[in-house]
C-alpha atoms as a PDB file:
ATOM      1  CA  UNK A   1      96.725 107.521 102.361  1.00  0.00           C
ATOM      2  CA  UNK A   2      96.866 106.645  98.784  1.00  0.00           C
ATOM      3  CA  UNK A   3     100.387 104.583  99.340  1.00  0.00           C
ATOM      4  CA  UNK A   4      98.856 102.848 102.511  1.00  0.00           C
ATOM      5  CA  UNK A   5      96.914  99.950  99.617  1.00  0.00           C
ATOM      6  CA  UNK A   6     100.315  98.972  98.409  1.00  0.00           C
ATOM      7  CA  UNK A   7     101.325  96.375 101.390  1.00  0.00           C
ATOM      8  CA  UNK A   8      97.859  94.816 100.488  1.00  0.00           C
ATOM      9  CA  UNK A   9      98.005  94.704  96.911  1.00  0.00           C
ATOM     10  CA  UNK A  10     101.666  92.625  97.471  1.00  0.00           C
ATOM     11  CA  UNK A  11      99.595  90.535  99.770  1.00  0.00           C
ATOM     12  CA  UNK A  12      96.730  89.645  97.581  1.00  0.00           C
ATOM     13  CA  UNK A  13      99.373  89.093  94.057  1.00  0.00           C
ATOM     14  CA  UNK A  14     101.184  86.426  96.517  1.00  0.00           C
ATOM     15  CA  UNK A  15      98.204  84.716  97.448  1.00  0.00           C
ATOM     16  CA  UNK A  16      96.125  85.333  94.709  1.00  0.00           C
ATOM     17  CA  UNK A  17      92.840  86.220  96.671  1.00  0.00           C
ATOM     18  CA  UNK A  18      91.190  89.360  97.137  1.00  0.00           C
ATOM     19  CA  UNK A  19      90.178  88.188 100.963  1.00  0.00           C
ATOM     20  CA  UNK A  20      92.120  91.236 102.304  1.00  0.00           C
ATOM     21  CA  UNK A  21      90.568  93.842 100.388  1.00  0.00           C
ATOM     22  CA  UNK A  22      87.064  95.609 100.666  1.00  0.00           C
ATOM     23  CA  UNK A  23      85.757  96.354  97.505  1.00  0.00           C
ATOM     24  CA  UNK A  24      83.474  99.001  99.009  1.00  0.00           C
ATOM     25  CA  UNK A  25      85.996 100.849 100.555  1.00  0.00           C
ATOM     26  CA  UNK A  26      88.278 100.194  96.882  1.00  0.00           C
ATOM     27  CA  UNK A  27      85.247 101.762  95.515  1.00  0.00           C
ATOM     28  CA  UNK A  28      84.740 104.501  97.260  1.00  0.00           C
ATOM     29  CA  UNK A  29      88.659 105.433  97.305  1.00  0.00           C
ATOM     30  CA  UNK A  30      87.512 105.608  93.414  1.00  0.00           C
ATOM     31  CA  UNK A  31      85.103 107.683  93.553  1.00  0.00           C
ATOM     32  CA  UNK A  32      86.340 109.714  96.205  1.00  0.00           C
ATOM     33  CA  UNK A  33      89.994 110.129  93.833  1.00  0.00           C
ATOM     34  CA  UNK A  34      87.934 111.062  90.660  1.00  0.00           C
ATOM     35  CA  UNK A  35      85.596 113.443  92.119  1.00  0.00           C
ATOM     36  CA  UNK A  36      88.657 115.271  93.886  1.00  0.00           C
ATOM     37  CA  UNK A  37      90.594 115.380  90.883  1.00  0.00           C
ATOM     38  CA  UNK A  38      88.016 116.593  89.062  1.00  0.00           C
ATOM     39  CA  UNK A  39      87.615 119.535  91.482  1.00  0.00           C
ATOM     40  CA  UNK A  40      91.197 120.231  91.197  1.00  0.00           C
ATOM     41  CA  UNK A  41      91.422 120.267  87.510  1.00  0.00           C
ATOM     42  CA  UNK A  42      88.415 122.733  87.342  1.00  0.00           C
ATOM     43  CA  UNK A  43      90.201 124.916  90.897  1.00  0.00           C
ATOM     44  CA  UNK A  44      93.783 124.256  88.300  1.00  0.00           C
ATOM     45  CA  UNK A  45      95.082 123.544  91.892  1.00  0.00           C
ATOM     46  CA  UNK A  46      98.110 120.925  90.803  1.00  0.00           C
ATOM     47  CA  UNK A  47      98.274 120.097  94.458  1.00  0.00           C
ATOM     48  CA  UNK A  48      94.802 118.830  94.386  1.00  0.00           C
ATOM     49  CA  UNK A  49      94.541 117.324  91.445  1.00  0.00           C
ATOM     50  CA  UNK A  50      98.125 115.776  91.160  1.00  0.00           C
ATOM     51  CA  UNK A  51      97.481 113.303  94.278  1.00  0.00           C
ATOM     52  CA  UNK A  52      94.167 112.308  93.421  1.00  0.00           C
ATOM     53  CA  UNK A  53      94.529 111.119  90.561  1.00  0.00           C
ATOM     54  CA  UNK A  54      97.397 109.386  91.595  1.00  0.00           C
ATOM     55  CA  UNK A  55      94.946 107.669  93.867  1.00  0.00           C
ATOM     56  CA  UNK A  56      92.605 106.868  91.361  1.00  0.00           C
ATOM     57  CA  UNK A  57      95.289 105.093  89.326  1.00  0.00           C
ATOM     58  CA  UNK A  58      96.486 102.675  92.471  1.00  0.00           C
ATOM     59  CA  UNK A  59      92.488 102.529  93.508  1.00  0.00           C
ATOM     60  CA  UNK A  60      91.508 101.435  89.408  1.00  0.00           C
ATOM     61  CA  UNK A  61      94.541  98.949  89.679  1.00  0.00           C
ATOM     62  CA  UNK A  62      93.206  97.279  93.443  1.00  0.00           C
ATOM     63  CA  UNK A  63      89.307  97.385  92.093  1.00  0.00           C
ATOM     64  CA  UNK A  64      90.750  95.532  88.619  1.00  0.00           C
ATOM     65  CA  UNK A  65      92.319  92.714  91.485  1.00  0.00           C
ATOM     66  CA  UNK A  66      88.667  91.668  92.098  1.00  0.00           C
ATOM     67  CA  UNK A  67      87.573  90.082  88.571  1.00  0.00           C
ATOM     68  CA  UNK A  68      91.207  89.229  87.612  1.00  0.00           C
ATOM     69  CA  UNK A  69      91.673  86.804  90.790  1.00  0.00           C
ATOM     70  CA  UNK A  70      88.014  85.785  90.528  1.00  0.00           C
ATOM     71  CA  UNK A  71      88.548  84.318  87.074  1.00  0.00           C
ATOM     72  CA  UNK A  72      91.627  82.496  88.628  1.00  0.00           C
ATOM     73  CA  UNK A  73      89.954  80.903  91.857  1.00  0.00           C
ATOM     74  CA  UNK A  74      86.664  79.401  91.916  1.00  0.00           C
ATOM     75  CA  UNK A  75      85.236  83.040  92.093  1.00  0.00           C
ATOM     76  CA  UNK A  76      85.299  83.074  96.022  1.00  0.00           C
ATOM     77  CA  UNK A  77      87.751  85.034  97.724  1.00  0.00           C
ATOM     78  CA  UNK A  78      86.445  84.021 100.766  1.00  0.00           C
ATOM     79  CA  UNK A  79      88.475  81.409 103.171  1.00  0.00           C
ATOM     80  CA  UNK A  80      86.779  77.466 102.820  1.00  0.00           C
ATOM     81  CA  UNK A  81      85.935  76.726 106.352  1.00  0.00           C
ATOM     82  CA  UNK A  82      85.493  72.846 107.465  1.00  0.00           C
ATOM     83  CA  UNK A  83      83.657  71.125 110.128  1.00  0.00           C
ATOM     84  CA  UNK A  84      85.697  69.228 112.767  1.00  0.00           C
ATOM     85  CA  UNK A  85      83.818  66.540 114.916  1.00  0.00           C
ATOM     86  CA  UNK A  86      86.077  66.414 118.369  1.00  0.00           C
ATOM     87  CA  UNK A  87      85.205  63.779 120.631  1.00  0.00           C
ATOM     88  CA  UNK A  88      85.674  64.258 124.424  1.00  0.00           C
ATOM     89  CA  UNK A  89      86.067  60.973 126.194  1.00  0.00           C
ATOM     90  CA  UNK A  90      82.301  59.109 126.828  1.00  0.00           C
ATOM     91  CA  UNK A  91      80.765  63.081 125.106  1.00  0.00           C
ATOM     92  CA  UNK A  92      80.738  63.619 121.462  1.00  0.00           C
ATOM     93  CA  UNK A  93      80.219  67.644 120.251  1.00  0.00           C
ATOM     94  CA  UNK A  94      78.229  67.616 116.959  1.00  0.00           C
ATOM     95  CA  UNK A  95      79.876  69.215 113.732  1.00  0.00           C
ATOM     96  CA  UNK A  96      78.097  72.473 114.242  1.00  0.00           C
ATOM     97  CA  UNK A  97      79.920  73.055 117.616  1.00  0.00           C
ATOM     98  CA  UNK A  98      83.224  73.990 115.815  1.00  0.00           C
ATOM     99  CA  UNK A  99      84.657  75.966 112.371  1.00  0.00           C
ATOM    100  CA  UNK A 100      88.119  75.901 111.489  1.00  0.00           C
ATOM    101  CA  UNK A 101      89.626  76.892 108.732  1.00  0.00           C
END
């Protein structure tokens, strides 16, 4: 589960955008992580404790992806969309008919 982040974190260092990561979910993996790993310190079960926090060092590093690539970009990790006029013969559609990115 914990490993399963990697692919995306490749993905979002090559294009240097956050748009394929959910900082809620990055957030809760966080919390989730901590609290476990706090539960297994206190149990002193290694096995719980030892993956956890594991998992709270690769979910700190994907939630520290959002304000270092925000600085970067224009603080939008969002896609810019455009509006396209297309004309169809004698008919014209107005902007709003059509997004593309």
């Amino acid at each position: 589960m914990f490993a399963s982040p990697l692919a995306t974190i490749k993905q979002v260092c090559r294009s240097r955008s956050t748009a394929s990561l959910s900082l809620l979910a990055t957030a809760a993996s966080v919390c989730c992580s901590s609290l476990w790993g706090c539960y297994g310190l206190l149990q002193g079960d290694a096995f719980v404790w030892m993956p956890n926090f594991v998992g709270l060092l690769v979910s700190l590093f994907q939630l520290l992806l959002f304000p270092y690539f925000a600085s970067l970009g224009s603080g939008s990790s969002r896609p810019a969309y455009t509006l396209v006029a297309v004309e169809l013969g004698d008919a014209s559609v107005s902007p709003e008919a059509r997004l593309t990115k």
